[in-house]
Protein backbone atom coordinates (compact mmCIF):
# COMPACT_ATOMS: atom_id res chain seq x y z
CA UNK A 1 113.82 94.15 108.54
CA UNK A 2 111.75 95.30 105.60
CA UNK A 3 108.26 93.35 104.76
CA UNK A 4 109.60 92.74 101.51
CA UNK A 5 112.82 90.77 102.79
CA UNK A 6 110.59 88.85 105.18
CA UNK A 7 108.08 87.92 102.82
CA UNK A 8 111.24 87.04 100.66
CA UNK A 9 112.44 84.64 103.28
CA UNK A 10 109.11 83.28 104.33
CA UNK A 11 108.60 82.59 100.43
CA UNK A 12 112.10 80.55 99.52
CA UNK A 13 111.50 78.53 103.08
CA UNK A 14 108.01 77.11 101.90
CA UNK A 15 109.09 77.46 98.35
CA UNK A 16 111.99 75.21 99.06
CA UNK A 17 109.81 72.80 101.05
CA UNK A 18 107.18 72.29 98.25
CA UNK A 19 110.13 71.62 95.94
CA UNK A 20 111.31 69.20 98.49
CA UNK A 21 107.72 67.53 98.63
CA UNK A 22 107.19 67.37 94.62
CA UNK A 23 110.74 65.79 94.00
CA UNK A 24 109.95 63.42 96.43
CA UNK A 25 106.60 62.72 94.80
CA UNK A 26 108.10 62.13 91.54
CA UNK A 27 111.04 59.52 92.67
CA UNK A 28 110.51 56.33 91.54
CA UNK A 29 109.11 53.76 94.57
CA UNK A 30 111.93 51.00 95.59
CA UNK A 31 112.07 47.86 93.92
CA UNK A 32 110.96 44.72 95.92
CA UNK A 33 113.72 42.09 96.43
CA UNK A 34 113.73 39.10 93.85
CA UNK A 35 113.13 36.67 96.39
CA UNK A 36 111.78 36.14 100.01
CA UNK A 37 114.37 36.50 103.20
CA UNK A 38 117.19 34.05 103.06
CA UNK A 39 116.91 31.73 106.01
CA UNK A 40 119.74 29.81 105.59
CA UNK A 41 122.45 32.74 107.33
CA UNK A 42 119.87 32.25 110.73
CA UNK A 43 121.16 29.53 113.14
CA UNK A 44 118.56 26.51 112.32
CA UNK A 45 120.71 23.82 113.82
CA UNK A 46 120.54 22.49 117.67
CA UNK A 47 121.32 24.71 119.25
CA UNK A 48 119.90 25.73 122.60
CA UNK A 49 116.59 24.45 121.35
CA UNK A 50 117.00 20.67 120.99
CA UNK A 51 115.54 21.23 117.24
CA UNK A 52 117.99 19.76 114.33
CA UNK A 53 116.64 20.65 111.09
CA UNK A 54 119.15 17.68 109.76
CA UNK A 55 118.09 14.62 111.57
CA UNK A 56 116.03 12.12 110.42
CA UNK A 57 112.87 10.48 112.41
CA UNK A 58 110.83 7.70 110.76
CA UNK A 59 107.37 8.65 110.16
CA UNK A 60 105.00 5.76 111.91
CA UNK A 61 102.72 3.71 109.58
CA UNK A 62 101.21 4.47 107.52
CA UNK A 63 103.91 7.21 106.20
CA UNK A 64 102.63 10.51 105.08
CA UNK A 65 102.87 10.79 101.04
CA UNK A 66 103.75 14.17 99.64
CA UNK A 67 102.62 15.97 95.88
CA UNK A 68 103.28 19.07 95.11
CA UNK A 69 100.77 20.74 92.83
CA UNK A 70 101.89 24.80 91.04
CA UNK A 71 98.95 26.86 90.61
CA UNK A 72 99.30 30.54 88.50
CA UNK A 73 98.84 33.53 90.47
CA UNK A 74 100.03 36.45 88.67
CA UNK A 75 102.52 36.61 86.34
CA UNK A 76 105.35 35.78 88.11
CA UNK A 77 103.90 34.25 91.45
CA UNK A 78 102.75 31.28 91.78
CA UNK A 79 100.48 28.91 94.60
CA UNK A 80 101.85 26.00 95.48
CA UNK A 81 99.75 23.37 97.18
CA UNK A 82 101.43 20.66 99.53
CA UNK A 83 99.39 17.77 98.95
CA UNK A 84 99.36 14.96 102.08
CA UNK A 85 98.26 12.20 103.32
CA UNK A 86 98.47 10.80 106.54
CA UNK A 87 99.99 14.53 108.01
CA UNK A 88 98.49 16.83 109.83
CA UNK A 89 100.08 20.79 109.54
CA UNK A 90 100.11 21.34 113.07
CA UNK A 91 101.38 25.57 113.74
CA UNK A 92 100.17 25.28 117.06
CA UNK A 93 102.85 22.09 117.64
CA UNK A 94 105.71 24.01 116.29
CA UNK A 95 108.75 23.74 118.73
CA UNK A 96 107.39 20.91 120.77
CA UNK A 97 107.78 16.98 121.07
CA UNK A 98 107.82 14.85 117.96
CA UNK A 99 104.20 13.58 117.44
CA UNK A 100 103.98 11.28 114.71
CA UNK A 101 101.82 12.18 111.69
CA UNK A 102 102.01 15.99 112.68
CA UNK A 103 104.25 19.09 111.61
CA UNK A 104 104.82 21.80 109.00
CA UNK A 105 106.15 21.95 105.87
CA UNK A 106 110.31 23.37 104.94
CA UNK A 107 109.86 25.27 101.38
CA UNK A 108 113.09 25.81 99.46
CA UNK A 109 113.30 28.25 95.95
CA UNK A 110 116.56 27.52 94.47
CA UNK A 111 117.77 25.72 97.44
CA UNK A 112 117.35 29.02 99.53
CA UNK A 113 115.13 28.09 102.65
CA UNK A 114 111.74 30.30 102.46
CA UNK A 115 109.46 30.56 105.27
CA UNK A 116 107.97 27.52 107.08
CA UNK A 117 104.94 25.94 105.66
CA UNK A 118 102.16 25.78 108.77
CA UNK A 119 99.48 25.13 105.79
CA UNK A 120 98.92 22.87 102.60
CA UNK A 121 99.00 26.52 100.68
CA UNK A 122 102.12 28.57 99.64
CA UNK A 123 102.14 31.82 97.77
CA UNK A 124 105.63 31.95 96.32
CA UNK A 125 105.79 35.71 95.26
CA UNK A 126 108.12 37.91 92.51
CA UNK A 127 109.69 35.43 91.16
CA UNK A 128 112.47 36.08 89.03
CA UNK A 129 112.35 35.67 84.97
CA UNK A 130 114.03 32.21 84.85
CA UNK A 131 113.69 28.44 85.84
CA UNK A 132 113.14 27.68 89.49
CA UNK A 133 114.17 24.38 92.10
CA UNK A 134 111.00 24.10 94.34
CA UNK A 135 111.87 21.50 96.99
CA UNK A 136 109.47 20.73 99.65
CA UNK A 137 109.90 18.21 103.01
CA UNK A 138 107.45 17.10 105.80
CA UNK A 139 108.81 18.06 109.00
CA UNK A 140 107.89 17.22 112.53
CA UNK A 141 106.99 19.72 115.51
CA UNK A 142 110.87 19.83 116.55
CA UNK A 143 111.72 20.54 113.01
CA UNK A 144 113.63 17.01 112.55
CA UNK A 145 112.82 15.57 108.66
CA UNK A 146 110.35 12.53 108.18
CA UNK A 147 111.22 9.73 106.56
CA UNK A 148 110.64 6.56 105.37
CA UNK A 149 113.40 4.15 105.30
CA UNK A 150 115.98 6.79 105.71
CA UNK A 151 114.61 8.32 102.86
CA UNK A 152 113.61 12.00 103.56
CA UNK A 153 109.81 12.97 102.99
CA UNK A 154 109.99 15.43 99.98
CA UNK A 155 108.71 16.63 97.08
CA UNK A 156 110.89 18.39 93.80
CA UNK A 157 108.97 20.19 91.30
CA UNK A 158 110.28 22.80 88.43
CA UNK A 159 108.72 26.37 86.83
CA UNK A 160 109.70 28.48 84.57
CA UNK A 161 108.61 31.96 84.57
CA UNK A 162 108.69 33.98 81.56
């Protein structure tokens, strides 16, 4: 074989890998998903577990009390704080025995499930252009709902982003 045909060869074979490279460069990154992972297609109910994200256990007195307060963080993400009283966020508790006063937090967007609250701060992040159902509820260690009454522990609050 010649030295030109080789150097021909050796030239489209890096030439066609530097093309590769450059179109790559210039593709436009992915778009992030509109909202956080669904939970609700993931088996949250009994189960082998013992946890039943549906049943009700009366919070001991004096009942925790529940605000929910939106704080801006960009423009289309916003902090919300989980304001309590008489609850403890307890992440290391998670899974275990009811103890009264203690637990985490369920945070739902649009009635979608996001991920558990194990603090009184939640960055809820890219949120769509539109008006959003923020639904919060106190929740003990075994994931069972506080209440009051009967009454589920929770908190409803609105935004719009624009």
């Amino acid at each position: 074989m010649s030295k030109s045909v080789a150097f021909l060869l050796i030239g489209l074979f890096f030439g066609a890998g530097a093309g590769f490279l450059a179109g790559q460069a210039l593709m436009p990154a992915p778009e992030a998903p509109a909202m956080v992972h669904d939970h609700t297609a993931h088996d949250h109910g009994a189960g082998e577990t013992g946890m039943d994200h549906d049943q009700l256990v009366e919070a001991t007195s004096p009942a925790p009390t529940l605000r929910l307060v939106l704080r801006p963080d960009g423009p289309q993400s916003r902090n919300l704080h989980i304001e309590t009283t008489n609850f403890t966020f307890d992440p290391l508790g998670v899974n275990g025995p009811h103890q009264p006063g203690h637990g985490h937090a369920h945070v739902y967007v649009n009635g979608v499930k996001q991920p558990r609250a194990y603090s009184p701060w939640v960055q809820l992040d890219a949120l769509p252009v539109g008006t959003h159902d923020i639904r919060v509820t106190l929740n003990a260690n075994d994931h069972s709902q506080l209440a009051v009454d009967g009454a589920p522990i929770e908190a409803k609050t609105t935004i719009v982003i624009e």
